[in-house]
PDB file of N, CA and C in Angstrom:
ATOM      1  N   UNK A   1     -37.313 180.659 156.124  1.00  0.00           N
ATOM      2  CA  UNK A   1     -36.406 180.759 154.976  1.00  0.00           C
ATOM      3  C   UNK A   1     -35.692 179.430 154.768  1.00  0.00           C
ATOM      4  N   UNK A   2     -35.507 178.907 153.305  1.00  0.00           N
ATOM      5  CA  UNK A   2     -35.302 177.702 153.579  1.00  0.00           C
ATOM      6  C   UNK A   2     -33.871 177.934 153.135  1.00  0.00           C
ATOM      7  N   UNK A   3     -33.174 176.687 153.251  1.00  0.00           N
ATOM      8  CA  UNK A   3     -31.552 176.171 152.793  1.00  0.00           C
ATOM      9  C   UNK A   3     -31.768 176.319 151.245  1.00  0.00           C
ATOM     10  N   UNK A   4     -30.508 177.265 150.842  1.00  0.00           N
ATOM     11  CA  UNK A   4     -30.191 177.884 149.499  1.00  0.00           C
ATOM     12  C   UNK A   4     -29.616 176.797 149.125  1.00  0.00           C
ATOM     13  N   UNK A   5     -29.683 176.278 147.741  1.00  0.00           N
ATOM     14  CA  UNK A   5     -29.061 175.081 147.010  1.00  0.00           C
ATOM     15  C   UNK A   5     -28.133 175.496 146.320  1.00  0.00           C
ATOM     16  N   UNK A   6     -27.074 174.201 145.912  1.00  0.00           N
ATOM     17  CA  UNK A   6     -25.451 174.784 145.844  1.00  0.00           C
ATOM     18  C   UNK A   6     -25.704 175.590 144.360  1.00  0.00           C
ATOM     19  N   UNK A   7     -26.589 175.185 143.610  1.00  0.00           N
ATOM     20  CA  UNK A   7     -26.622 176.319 142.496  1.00  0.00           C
ATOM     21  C   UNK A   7     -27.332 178.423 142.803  1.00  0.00           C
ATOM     22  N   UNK A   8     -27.668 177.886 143.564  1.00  0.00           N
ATOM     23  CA  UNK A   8     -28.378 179.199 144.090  1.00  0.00           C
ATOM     24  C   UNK A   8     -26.832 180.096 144.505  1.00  0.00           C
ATOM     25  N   UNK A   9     -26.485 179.226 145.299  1.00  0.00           N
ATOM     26  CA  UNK A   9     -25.329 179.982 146.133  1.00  0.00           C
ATOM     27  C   UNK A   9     -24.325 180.431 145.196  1.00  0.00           C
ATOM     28  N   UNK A  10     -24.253 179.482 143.790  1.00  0.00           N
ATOM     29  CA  UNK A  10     -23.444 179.185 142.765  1.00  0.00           C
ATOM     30  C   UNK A  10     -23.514 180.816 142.004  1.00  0.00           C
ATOM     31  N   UNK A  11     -24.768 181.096 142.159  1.00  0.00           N
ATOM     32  CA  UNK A  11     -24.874 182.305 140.879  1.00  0.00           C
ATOM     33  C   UNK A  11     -24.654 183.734 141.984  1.00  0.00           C
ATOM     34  N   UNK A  12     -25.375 183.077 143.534  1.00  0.00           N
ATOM     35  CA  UNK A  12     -24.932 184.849 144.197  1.00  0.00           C
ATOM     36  C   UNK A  12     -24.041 185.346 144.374  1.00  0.00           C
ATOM     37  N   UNK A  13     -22.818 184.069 144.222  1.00  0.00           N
ATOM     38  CA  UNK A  13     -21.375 184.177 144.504  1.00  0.00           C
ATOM     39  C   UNK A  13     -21.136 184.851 143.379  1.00  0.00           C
ATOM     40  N   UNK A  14     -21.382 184.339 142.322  1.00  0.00           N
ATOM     41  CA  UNK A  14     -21.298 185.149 140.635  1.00  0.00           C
ATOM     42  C   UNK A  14     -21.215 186.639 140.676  1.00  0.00           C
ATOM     43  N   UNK A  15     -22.547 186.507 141.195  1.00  0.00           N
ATOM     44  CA  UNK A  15     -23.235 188.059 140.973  1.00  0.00           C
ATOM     45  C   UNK A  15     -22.060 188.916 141.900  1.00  0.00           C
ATOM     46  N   UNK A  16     -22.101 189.053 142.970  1.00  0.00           N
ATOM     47  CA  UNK A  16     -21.516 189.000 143.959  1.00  0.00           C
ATOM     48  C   UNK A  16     -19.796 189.738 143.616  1.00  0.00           C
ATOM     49  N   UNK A  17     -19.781 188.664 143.454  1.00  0.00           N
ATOM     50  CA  UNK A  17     -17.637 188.744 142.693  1.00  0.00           C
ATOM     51  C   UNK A  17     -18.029 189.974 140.721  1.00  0.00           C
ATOM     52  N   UNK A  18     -19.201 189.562 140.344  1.00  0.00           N
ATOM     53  CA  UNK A  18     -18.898 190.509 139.036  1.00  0.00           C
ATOM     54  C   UNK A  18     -19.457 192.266 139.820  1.00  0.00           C
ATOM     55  N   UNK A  19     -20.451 192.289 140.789  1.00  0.00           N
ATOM     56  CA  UNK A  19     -20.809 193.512 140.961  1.00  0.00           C
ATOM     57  C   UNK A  19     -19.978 194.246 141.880  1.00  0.00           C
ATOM     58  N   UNK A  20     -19.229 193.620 143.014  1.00  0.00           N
ATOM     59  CA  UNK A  20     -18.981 194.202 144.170  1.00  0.00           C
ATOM     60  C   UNK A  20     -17.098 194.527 143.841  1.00  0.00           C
ATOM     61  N   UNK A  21     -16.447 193.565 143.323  1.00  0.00           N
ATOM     62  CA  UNK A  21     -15.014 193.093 143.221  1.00  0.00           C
ATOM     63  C   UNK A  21     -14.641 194.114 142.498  1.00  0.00           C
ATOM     64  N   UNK A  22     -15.688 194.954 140.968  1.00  0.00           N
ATOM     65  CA  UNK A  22     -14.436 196.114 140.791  1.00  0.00           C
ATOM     66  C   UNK A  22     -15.041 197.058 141.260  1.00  0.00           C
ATOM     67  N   UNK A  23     -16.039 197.162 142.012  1.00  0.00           N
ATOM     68  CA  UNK A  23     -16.140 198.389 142.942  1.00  0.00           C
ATOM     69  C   UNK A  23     -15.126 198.873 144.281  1.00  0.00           C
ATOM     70  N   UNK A  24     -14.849 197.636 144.821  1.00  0.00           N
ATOM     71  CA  UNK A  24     -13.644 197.334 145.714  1.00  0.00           C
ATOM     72  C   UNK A  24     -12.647 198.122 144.832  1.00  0.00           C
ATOM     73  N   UNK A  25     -12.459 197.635 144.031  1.00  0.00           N
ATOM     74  CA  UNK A  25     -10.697 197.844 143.091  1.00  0.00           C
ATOM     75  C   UNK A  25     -10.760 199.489 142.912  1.00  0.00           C
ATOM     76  N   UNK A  26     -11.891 199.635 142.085  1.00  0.00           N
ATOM     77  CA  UNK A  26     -11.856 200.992 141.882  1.00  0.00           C
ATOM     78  C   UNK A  26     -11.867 202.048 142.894  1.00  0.00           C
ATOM     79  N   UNK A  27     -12.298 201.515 144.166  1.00  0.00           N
ATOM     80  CA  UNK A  27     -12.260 202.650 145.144  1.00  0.00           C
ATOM     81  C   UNK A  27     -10.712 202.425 145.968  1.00  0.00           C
ATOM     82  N   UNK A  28     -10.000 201.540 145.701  1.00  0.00           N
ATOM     83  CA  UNK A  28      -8.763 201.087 146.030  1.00  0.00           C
ATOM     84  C   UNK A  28      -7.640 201.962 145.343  1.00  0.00           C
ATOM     85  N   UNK A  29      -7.766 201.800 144.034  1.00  0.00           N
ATOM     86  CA  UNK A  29      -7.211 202.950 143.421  1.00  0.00           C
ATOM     87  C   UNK A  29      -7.160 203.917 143.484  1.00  0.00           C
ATOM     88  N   UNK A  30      -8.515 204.986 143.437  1.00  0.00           N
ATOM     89  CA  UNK A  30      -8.950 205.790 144.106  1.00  0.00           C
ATOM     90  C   UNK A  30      -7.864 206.311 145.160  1.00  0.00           C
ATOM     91  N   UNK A  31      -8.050 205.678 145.941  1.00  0.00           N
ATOM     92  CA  UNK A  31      -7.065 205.941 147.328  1.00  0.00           C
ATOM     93  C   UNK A  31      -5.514 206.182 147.398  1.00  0.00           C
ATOM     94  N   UNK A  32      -4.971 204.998 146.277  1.00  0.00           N
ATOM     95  CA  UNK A  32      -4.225 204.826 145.884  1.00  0.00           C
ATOM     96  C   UNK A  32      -3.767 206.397 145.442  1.00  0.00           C
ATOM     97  N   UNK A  33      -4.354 207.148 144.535  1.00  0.00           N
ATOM     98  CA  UNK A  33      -4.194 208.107 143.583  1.00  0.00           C
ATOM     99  C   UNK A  33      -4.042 209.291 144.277  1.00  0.00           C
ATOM    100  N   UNK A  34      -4.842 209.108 145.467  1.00  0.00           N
ATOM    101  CA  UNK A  34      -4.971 210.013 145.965  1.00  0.00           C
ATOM    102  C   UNK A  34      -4.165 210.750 146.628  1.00  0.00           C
ATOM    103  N   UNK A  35      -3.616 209.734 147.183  1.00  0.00           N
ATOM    104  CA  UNK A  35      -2.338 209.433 148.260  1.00  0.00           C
ATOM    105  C   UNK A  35      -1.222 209.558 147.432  1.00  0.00           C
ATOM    106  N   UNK A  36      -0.459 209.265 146.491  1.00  0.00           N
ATOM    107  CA  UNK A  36       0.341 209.559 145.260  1.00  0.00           C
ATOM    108  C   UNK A  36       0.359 211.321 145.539  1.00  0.00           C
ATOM    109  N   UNK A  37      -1.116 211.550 145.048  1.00  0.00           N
ATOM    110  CA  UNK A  37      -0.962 213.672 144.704  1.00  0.00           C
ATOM    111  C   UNK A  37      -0.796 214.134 146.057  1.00  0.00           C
ATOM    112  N   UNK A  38      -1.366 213.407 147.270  1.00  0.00           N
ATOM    113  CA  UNK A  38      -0.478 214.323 148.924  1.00  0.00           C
ATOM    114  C   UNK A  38       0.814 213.883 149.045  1.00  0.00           C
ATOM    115  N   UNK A  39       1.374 213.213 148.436  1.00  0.00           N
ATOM    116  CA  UNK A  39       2.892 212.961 148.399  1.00  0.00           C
ATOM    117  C   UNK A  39       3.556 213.593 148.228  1.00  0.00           C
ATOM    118  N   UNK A  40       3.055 214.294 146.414  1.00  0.00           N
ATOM    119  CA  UNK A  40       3.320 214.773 145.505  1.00  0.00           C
ATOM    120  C   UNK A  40       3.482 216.683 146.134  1.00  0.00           C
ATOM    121  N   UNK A  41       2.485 216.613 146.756  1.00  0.00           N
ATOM    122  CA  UNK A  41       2.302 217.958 147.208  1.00  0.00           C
ATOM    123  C   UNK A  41       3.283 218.891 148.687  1.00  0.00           C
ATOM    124  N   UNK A  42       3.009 217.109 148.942  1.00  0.00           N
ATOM    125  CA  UNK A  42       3.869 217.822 150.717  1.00  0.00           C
ATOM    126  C   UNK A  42       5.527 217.697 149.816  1.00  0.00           C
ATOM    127  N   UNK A  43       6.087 216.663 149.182  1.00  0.00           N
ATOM    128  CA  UNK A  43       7.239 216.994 148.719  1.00  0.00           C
ATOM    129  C   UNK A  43       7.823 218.141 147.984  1.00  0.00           C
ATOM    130  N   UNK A  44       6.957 218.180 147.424  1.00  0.00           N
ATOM    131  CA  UNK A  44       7.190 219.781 146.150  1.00  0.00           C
ATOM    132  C   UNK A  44       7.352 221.033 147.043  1.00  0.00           C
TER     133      UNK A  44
END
């Protein structure tokens, strides 16, 4: 396998940060939300 060139690396980083970054976020929230309604529940 040879040495990836700085444009190669240039676009996986791309890809990378547009596919993975709001999957992160969204499952962050997620959690976020979740945790909010057992709050919500043990207080009530």
């Amino acid at each position: 396998m040879k040495p990836l060139s700085e444009s190669t690396k240039r676009r996986m980083a791309e890809f990378f940060m547009r596919t993975s970054i709001p999957r992160i976020l969204a499952k962050e929230q997620q959690e976020m939300a979740m945790e909010k309604e057992t709050l919500k529940t043990k207080g009530a």
